[in-house]
Protein backbone atom coordinates (compact mmCIF):
# COMPACT_ATOMS: atom_id res chain seq x y z
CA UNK A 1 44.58 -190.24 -98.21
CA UNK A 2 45.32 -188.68 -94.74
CA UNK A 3 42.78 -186.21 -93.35
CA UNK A 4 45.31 -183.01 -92.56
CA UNK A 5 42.59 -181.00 -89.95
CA UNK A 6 43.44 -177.50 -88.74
CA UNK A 7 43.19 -176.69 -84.77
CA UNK A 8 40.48 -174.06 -83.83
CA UNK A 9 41.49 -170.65 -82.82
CA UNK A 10 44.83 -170.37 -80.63
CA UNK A 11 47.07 -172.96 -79.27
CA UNK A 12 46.93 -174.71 -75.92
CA UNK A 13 49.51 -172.92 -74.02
CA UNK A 14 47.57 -170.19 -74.47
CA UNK A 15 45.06 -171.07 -72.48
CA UNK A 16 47.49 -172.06 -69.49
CA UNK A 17 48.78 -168.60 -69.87
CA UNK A 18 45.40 -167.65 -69.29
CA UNK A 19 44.79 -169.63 -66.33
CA UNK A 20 47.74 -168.49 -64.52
CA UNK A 21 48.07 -164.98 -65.45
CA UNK A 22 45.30 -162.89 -66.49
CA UNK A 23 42.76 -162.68 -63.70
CA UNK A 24 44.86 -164.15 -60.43
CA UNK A 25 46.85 -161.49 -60.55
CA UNK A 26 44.53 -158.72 -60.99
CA UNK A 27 44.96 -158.16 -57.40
CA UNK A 28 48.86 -157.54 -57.57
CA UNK A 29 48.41 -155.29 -60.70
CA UNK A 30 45.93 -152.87 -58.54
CA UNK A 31 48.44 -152.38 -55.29
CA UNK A 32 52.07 -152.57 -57.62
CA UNK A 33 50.79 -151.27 -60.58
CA UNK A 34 50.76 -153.84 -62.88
CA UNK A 35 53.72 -156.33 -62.08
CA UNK A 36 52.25 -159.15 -64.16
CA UNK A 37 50.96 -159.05 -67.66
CA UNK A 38 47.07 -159.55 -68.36
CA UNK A 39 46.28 -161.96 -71.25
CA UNK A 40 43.52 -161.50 -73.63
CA UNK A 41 40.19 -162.42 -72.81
CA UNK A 42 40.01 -164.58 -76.92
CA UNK A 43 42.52 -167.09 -75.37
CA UNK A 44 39.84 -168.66 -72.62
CA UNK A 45 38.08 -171.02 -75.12
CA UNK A 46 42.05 -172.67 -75.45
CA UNK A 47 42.53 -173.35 -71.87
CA UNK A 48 40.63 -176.53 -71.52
CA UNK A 49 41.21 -177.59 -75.37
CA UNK A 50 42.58 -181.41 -75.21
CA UNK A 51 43.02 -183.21 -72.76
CA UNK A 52 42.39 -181.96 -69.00
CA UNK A 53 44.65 -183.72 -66.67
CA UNK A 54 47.41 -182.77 -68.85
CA UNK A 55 46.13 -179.32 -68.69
CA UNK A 56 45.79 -179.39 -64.78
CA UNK A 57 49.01 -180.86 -64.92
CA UNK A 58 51.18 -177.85 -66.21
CA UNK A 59 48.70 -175.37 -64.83
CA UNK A 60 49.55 -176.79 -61.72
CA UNK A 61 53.29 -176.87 -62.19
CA UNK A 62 53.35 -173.37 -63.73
CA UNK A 63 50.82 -171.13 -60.73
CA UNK A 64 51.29 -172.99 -57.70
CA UNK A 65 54.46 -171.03 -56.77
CA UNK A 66 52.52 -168.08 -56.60
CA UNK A 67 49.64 -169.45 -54.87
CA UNK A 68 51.66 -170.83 -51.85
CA UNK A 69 53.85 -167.58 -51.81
CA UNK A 70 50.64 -165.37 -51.75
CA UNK A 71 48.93 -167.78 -49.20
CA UNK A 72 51.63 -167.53 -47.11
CA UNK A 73 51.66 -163.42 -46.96
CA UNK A 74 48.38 -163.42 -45.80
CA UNK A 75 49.49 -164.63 -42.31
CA UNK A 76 52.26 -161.61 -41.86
CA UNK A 77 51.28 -158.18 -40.65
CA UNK A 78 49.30 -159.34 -37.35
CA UNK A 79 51.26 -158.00 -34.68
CA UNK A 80 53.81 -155.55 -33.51
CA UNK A 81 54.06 -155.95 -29.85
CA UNK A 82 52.64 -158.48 -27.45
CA UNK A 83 50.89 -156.39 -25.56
CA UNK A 84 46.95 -156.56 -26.02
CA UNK A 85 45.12 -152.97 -26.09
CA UNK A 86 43.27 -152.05 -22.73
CA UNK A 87 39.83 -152.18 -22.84
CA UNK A 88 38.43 -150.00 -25.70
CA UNK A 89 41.90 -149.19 -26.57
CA UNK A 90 42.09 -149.70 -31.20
CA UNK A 91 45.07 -149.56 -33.79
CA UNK A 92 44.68 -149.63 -37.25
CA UNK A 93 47.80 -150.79 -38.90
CA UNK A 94 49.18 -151.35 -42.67
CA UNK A 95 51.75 -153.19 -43.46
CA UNK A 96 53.29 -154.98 -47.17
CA UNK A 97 55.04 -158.24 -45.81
CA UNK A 98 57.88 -159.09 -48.84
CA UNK A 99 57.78 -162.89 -49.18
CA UNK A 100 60.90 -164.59 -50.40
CA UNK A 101 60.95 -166.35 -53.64
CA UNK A 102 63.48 -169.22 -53.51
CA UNK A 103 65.51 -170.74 -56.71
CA UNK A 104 62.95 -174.09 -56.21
CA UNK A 105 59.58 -171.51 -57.02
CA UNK A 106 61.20 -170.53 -60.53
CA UNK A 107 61.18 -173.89 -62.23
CA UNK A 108 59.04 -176.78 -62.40
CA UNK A 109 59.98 -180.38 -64.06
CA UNK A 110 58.10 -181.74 -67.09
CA UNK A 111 57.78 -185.57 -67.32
CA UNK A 112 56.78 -186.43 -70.70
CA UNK A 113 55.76 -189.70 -69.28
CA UNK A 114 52.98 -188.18 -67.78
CA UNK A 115 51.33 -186.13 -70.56
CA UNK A 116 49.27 -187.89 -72.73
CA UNK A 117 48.08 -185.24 -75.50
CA UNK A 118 51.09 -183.22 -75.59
CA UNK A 119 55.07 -183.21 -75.77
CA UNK A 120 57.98 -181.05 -74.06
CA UNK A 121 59.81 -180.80 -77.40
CA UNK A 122 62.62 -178.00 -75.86
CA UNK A 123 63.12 -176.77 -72.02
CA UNK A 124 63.23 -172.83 -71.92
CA UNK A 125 67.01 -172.77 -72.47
CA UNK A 126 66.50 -174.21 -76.01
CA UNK A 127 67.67 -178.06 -74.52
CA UNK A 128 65.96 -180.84 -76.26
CA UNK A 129 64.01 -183.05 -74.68
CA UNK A 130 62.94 -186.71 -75.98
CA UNK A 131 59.38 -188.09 -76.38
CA UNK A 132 59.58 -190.44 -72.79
CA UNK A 133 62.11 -187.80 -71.23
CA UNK A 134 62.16 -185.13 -68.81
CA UNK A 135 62.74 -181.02 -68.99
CA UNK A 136 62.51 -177.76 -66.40
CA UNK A 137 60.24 -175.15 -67.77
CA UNK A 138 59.74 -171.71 -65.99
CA UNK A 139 57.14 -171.33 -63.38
CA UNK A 140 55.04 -167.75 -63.05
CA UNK A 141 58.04 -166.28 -61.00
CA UNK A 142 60.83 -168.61 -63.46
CA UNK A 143 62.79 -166.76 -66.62
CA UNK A 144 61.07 -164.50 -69.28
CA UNK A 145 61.25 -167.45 -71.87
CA UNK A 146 59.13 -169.80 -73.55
CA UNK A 147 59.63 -173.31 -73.48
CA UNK A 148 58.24 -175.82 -76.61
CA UNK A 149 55.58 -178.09 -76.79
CA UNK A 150 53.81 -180.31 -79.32
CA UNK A 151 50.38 -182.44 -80.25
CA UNK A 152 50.99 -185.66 -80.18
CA UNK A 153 48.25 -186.05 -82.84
CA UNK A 154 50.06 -185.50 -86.15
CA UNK A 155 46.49 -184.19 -87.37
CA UNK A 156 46.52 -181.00 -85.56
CA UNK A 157 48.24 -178.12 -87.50
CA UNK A 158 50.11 -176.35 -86.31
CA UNK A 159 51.69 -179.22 -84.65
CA UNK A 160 53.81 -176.95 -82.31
CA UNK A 161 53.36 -174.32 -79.70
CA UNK A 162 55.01 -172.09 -77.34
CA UNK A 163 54.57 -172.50 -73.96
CA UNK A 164 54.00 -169.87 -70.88
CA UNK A 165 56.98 -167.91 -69.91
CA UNK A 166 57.37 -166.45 -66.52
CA UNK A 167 57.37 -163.32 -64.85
CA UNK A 168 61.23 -162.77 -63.86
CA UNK A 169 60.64 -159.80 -60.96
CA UNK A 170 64.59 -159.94 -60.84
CA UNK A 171 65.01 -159.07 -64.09
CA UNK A 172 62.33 -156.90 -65.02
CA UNK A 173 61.93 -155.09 -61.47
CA UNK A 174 64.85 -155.81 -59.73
CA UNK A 175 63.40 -157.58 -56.72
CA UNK A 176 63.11 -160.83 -56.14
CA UNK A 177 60.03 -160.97 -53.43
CA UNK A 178 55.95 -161.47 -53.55
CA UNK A 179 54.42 -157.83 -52.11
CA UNK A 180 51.47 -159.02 -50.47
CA UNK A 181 49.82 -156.21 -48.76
CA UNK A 182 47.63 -156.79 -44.82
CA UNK A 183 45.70 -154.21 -43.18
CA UNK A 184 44.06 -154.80 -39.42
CA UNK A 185 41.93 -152.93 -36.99
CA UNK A 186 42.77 -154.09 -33.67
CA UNK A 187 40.48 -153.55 -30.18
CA UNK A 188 40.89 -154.05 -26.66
CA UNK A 189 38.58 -156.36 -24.96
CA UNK A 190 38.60 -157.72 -21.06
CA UNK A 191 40.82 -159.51 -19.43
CA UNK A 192 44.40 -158.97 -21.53
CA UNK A 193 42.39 -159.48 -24.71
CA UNK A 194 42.71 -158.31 -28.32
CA UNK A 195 40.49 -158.94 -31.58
CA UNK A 196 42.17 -158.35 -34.74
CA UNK A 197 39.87 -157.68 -37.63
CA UNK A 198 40.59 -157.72 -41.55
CA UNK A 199 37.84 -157.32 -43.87
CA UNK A 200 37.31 -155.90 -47.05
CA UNK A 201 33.99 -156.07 -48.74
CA UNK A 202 33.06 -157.82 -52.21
CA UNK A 203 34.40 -154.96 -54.46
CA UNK A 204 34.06 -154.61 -58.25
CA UNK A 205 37.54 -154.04 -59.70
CA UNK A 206 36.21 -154.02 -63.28
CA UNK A 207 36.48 -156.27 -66.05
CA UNK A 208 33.78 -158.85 -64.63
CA UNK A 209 36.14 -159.16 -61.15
CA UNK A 210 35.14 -159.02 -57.88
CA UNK A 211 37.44 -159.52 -54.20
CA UNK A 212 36.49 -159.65 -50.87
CA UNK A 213 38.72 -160.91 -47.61
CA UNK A 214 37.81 -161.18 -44.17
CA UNK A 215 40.31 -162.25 -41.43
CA UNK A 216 40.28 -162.27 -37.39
CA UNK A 217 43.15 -162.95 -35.23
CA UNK A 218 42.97 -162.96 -31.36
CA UNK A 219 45.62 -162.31 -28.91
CA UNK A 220 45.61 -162.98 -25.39
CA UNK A 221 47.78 -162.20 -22.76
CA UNK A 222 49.05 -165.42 -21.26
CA UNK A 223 51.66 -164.29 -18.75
CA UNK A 224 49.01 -163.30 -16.04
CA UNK A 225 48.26 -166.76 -15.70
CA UNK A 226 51.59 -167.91 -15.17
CA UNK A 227 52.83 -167.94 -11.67
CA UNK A 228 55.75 -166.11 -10.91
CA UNK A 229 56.66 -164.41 -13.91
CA UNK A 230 53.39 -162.38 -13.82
CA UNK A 231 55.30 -158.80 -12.77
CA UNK A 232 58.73 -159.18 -14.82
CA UNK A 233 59.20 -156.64 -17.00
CA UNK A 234 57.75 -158.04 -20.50
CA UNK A 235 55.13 -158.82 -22.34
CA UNK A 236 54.17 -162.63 -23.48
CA UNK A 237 50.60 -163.66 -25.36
CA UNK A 238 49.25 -166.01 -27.47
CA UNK A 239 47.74 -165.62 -31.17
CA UNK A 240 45.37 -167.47 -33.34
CA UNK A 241 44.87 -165.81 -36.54
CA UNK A 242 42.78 -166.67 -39.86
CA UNK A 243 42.53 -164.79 -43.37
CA UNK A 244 40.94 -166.00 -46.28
CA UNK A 245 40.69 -164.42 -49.37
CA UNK A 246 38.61 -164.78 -52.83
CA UNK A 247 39.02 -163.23 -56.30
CA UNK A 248 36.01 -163.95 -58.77
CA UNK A 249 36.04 -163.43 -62.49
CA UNK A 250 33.13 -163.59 -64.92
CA UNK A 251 33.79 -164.60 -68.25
CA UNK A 252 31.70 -163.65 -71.49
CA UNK A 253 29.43 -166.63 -71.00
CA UNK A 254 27.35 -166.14 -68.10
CA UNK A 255 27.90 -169.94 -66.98
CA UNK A 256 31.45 -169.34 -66.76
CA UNK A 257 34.21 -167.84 -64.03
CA UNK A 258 37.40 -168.15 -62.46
CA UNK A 259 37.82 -168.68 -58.60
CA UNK A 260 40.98 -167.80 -57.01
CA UNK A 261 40.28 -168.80 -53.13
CA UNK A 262 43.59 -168.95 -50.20
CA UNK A 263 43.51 -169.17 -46.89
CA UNK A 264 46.08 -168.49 -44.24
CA UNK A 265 45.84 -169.91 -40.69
CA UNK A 266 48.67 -169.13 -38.13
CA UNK A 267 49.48 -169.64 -34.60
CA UNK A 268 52.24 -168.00 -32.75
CA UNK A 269 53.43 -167.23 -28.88
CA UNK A 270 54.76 -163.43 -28.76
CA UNK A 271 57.21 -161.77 -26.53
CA UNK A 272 58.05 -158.04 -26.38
CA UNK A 273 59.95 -155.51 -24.38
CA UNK A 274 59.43 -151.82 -24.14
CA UNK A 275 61.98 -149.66 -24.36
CA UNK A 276 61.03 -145.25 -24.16
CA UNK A 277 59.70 -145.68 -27.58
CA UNK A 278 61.11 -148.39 -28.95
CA UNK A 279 59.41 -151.98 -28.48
CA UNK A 280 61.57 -155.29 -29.44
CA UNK A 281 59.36 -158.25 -30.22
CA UNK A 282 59.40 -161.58 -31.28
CA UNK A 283 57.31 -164.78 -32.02
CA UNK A 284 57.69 -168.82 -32.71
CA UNK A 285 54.67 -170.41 -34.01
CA UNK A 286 53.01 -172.58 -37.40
CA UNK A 287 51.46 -171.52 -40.54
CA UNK A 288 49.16 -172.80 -42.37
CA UNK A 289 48.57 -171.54 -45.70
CA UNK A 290 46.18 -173.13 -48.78
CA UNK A 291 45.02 -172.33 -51.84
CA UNK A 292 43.48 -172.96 -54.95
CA UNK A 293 42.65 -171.45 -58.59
CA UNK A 294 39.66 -173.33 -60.38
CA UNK A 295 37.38 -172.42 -63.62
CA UNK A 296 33.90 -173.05 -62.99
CA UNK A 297 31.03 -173.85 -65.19
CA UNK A 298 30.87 -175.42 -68.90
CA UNK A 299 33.69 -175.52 -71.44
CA UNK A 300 34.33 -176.81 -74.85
CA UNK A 301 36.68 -179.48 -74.90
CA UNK A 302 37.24 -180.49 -78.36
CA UNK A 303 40.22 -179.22 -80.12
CA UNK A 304 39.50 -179.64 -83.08
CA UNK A 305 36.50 -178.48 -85.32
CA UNK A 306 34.17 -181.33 -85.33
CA UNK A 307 30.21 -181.39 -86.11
CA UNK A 308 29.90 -182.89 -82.36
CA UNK A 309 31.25 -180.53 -79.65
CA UNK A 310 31.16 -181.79 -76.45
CA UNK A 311 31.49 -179.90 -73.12
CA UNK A 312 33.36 -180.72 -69.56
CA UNK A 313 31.93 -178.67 -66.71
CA UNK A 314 34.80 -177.15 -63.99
CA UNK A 315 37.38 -178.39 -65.90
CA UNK A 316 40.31 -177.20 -63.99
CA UNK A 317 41.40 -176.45 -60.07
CA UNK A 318 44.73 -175.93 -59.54
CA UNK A 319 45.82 -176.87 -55.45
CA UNK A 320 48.49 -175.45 -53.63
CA UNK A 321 49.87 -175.36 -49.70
CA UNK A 322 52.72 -174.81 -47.91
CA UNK A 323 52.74 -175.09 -44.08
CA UNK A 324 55.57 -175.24 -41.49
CA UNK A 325 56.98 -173.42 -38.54
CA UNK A 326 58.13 -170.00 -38.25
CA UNK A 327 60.04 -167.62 -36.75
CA UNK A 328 60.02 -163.65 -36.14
CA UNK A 329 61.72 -160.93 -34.72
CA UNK A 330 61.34 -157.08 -35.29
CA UNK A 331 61.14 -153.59 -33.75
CA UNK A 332 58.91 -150.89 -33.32
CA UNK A 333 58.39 -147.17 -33.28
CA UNK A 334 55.89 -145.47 -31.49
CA UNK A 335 55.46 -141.57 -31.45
CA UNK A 336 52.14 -140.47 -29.84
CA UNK A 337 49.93 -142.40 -31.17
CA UNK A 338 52.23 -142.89 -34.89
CA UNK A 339 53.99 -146.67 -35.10
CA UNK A 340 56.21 -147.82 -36.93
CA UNK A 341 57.57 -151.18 -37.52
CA UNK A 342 59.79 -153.99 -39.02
CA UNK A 343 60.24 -157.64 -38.63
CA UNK A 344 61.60 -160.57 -40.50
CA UNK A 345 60.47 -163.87 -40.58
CA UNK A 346 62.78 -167.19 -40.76
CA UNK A 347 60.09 -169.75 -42.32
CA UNK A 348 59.65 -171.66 -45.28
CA UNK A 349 59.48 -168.55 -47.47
CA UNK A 350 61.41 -165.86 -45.48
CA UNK A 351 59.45 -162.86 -45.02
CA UNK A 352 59.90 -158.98 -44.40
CA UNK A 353 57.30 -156.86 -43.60
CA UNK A 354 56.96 -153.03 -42.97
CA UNK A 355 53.77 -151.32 -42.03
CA UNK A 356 53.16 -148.16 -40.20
CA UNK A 357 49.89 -147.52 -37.65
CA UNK A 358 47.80 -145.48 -35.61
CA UNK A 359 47.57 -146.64 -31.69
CA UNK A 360 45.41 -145.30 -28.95
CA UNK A 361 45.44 -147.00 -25.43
């Protein structure tokens, strides 16, 4: 007689939920009051249940969307004019670039082909989908709907399971943009030179979580060492600029957290004209933006109750870049020592950011 065995606690796709919702975002739900739902902390034991590659698989497929989208804020915001400070001269600036989220970010394609513990049974939309075939399911940023999955082991009851749904901003807030927030302090050094810093230190956001970023970004003026255009009447410098930022979770057992880590690397040639109060600037340059989400430590891999448990250590570490050229132009406003300012970015994810400032020298 066939063995029917029940599956411990929750199903799998709670656990990816987990993964890609509850403590990555815990950034975004601090600055814009809680766009993204938190998951409970009972679903972490389900995340690495089964089989891992197919867990890394749609993991991967569901959060790298937001992982490039975020990486790719973190290299808006540096600039506003292409004019370095005189020597001693500092601005502190804050700006919230709005990062584009294209059609291509909302869905991701399921090849049953490629799991090997699980089954797309039905896409989001209800569509079938066969045991060797192929189905869209929503990413973080896709529709507010669950697709279907199921255990290919006929042992495990119950055999079927909803999968994560995604966050539609569109629908639920009307946008359809990442916020991702910058702040710099910028100084005036020697010869037509800038340092841009960013830093926050590690802070304790509750709940076992912990963020710190640091970022520098230095801009030079280049024109003086170009003959013959040295006393026309702009501005033109060069920028290399760096942030990297990490979010760290500790879970209830003390050998286990998450790690959300991204980096954003951009350089860029700047041109600006002064106008009274008004300065018109623009830049062409390349971003480089990575990522990557991981749970570290010792998990429980066996999904179903057994009197041998048996344990994977870092399980999962989701990977995500997106790099290419980009393009900006913008304006700002400068009263006293009060700016203002506004650009927009043609890149792979378009991007508009606003910020405001204080300026002196």
């Amino acid at each position: 007689m066939t063995q029917v065995v029940l599956r411990k606690n929750s199903y799998f796709a709670d656990g990816l939920t987990y993964l890609a919702m509850k403590k990555t975002f815990v950034l975004i739900a601090l600055v814009f009051a809680a766009v993204f739902t938190a998951v409970g902390q009972d679903q972490l034991d389900n995340v690495v249940k089964g089989n891992l590659p197919d867990a890394n698989y749609l993991a991967s497929g569901y959060i790298s969307p937001f992982l490039k989208t975020f990486a790719t804020g973190l290299n808006q915001g540096w600039y506003n004019t292409a004019k370095p400070h005189k020597i001693a001269g500092i601005d502190i600036t804050v700006s919230v670039a709005a990062i584009a989220i294209p059609d291509s970010e909302k869905l991701f394609e399921v090849d049953n082909t490629r799991l090997t513990s699980v089954s797309l049974v039905t896409t989001h939309t209800g569509a079938s989908v066969s045991a060797t075939g192929k189905g869209s399911v929503p990413t973080v940023f896709g529709p507010d709907r669950a697709p279907r999955y199921q255990y290919d082991n006929p042992l495990v009851i119950p055999n079927q399971f909803d999968g994560p749904p995604g966050v539609n901003l569109s629908e639920e807030y009307g946008i359809n943009r990442m916020p991702v927030p910058v702040a710099n302090v910028g100084i005036g050094l020697p010869k037509g030179t800038e340092l841009k810093v960013r830093y926050i230190p590690t802070l304790n956001l509750g709940d076992n979580t912990t963020l710190d970023m640091i970022g520098f970004a230095v801009m030079h003026d280049v024109k003086q060492w170009i003959p013959g255009i040295k006393n026309l009447p702009f501005d033109l410098s060069g920028l290399i600029g760096y942030t990297k930022l990490s979010l760290e979770t500790q879970f209830d057992r003390p050998d286990q957290k998450g790690i959300f880590e991204m980096t954003g690397t951009t350089v860029q040639g700047i041109i600006s004209k002064k106008l009274a109060v008004l300065t018109v600037y623009g830049g062409l340059g390349y971003n480089i933006a990575r990522a990557n989400l991981a749970l570290k430590g010792n998990y429980d891999i066996n999904p179903l109750p057994s009197s041998t448990d048996y344990e994977s250590k870092d399980p999962i570490s989701v990977e995500a870049s997106a790099s290419g050229p980009r393009m900006t132009a913008g304006m700002r406003l400068k009263l006293a020592i009060l700016t203002i300012h506004a650009d927009y970015t043609l890149q792979k994810q378009n991007a508009l950011t606003i910020g405001v400032g204080l300026s002196v020298r």
